[in-house]
Protein backbone atom coordinates (compact mmCIF):
# COMPACT_ATOMS: atom_id res chain seq x y z
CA UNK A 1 78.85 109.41 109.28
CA UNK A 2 81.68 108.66 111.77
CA UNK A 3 85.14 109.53 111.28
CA UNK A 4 88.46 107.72 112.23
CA UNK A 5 91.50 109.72 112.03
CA UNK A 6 94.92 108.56 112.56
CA UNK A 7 98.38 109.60 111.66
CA UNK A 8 101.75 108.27 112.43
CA UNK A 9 105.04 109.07 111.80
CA UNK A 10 107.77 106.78 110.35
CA UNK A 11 111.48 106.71 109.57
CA UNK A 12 110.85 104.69 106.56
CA UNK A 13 111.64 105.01 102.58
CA UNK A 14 107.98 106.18 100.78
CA UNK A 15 108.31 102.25 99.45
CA UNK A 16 109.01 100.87 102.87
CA UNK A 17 106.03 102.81 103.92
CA UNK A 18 103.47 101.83 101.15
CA UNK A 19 104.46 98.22 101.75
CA UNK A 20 103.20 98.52 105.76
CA UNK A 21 99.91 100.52 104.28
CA UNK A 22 99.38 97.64 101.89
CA UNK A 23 100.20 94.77 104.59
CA UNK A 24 97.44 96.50 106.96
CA UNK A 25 95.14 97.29 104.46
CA UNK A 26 95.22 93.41 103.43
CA UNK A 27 94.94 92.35 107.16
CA UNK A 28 91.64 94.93 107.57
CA UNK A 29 90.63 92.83 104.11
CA UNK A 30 90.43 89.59 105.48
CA UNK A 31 88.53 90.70 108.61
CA UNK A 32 86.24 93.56 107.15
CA UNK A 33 85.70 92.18 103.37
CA UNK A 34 87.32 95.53 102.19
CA UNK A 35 88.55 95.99 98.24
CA UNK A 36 91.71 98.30 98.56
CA UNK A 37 93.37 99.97 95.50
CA UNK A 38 96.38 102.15 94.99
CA UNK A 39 96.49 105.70 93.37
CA UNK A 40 99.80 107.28 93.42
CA UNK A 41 100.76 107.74 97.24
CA UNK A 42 97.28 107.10 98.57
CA UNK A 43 95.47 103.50 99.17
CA UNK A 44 92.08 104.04 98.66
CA UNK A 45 90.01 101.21 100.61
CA UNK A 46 86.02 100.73 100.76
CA UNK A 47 82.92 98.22 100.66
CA UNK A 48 79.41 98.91 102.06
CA UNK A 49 79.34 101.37 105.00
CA UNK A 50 83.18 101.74 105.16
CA UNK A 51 85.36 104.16 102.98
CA UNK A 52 88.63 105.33 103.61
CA UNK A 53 92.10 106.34 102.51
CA UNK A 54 95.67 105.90 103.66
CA UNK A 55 98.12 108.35 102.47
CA UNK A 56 102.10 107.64 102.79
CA UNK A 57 104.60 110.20 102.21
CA UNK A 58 108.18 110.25 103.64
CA UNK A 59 107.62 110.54 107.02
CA UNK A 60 103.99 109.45 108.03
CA UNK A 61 101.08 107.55 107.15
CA UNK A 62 97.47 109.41 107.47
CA UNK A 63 94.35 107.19 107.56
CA UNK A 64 91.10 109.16 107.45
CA UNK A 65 87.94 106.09 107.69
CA UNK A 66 84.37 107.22 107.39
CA UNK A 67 81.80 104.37 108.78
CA UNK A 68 78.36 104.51 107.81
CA UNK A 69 75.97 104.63 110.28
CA UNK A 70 75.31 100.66 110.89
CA UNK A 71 78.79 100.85 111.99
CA UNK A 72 78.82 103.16 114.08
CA UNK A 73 78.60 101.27 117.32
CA UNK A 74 82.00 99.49 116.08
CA UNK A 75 83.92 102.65 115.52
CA UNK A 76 85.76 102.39 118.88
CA UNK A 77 86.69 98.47 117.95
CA UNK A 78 87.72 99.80 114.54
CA UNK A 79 90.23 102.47 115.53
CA UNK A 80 92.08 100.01 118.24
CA UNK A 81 92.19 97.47 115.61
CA UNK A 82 93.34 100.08 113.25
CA UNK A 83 96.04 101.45 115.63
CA UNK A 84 97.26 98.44 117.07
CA UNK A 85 97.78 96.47 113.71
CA UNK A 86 99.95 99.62 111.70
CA UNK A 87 101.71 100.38 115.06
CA UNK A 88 102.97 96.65 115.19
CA UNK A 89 103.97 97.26 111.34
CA UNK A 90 105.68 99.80 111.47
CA UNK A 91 107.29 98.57 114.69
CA UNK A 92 108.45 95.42 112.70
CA UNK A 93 109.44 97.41 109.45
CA UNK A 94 113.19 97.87 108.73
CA UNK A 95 114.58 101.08 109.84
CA UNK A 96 116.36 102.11 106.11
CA UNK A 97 119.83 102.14 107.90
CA UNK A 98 118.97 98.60 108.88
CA UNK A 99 117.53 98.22 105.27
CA UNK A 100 120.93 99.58 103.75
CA UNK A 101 123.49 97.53 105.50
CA UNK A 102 121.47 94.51 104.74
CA UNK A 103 121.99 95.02 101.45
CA UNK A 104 125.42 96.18 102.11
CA UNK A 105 126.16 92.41 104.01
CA UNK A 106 124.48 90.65 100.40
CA UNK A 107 126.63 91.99 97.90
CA UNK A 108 129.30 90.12 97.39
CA UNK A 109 132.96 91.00 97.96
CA UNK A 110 135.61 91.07 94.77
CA UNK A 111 139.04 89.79 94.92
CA UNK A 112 141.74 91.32 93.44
C-alpha cells in the first residue's frame, strides 16, 4: 500500500473546520466515487482501493490516505488534488474574527 500524508494548520472553530473536511471530502466524492462518514472529530472516507481519514481538531486538519496498489501510479495526482482543493478551502473559510463580527453586523440594534 501507498500512503498520503498531509496536515495543515488552521485558525478556524473545530465546526468551521469539519465543514472544509466535509466540503473536500464531497468534492474527492464526486471525482473518486468515495462514501465518507463522520465519527466524532474524524471523517472516515473509503471505496475499493482507497481508505482514508481526516481528523480536525482546533488547529489542523490531518489526512492520512492509503491507495491500494492499482492506484498506485495515481498517488502523485492524488496528493496535488488533495492539497490544492483543502488549501483553497481553507483559504476561502472565514477567519472566526471575520465569522464573529458577521454575526455581530446581523443582530439587530434596540432602541431605547
Amino acid at each position: 500500500m501507498s500512503e498520503i500524508r498531509y496536515k495543515r494548520e488552521h485558525h478556524l472553530s473545530v465546526k468551521e473546520a469539519k465543514k472544509v473536511a466535509q466540503k473536500a471530502a464531497d468534492e474527492l466524492a464526486r471525482e473518486y466515487d468515495l462514501v465518507s462518514e463522520w465519527e466524532d472529530d474524524t471523517l472516515h472516507f473509503h471505496r475499493s482501493g482507497v481508505d482514508g481519514h481526516m481528523h480536525v481538531t482546533a488547529h489542523y486538519i490531518d489526512l492520512n490516505v492509503r491507495l491500494g496498489f492499482l492506484l498506485r501510479p495515481f498517488k502523485s495526482a492524488f496528493e496535488r488534488h488533495i492539497e490544492r482543493n483543502i488549501d483553497t478551502l481553507l483559504a476561502s473559510a472565514p477567519t472566526p474574527a471575520a465569522a464573529k463580527s458577521a454575526r455581530a453586523a446581523k443582530k439587530p440594534t434596540r432602541k431605547a
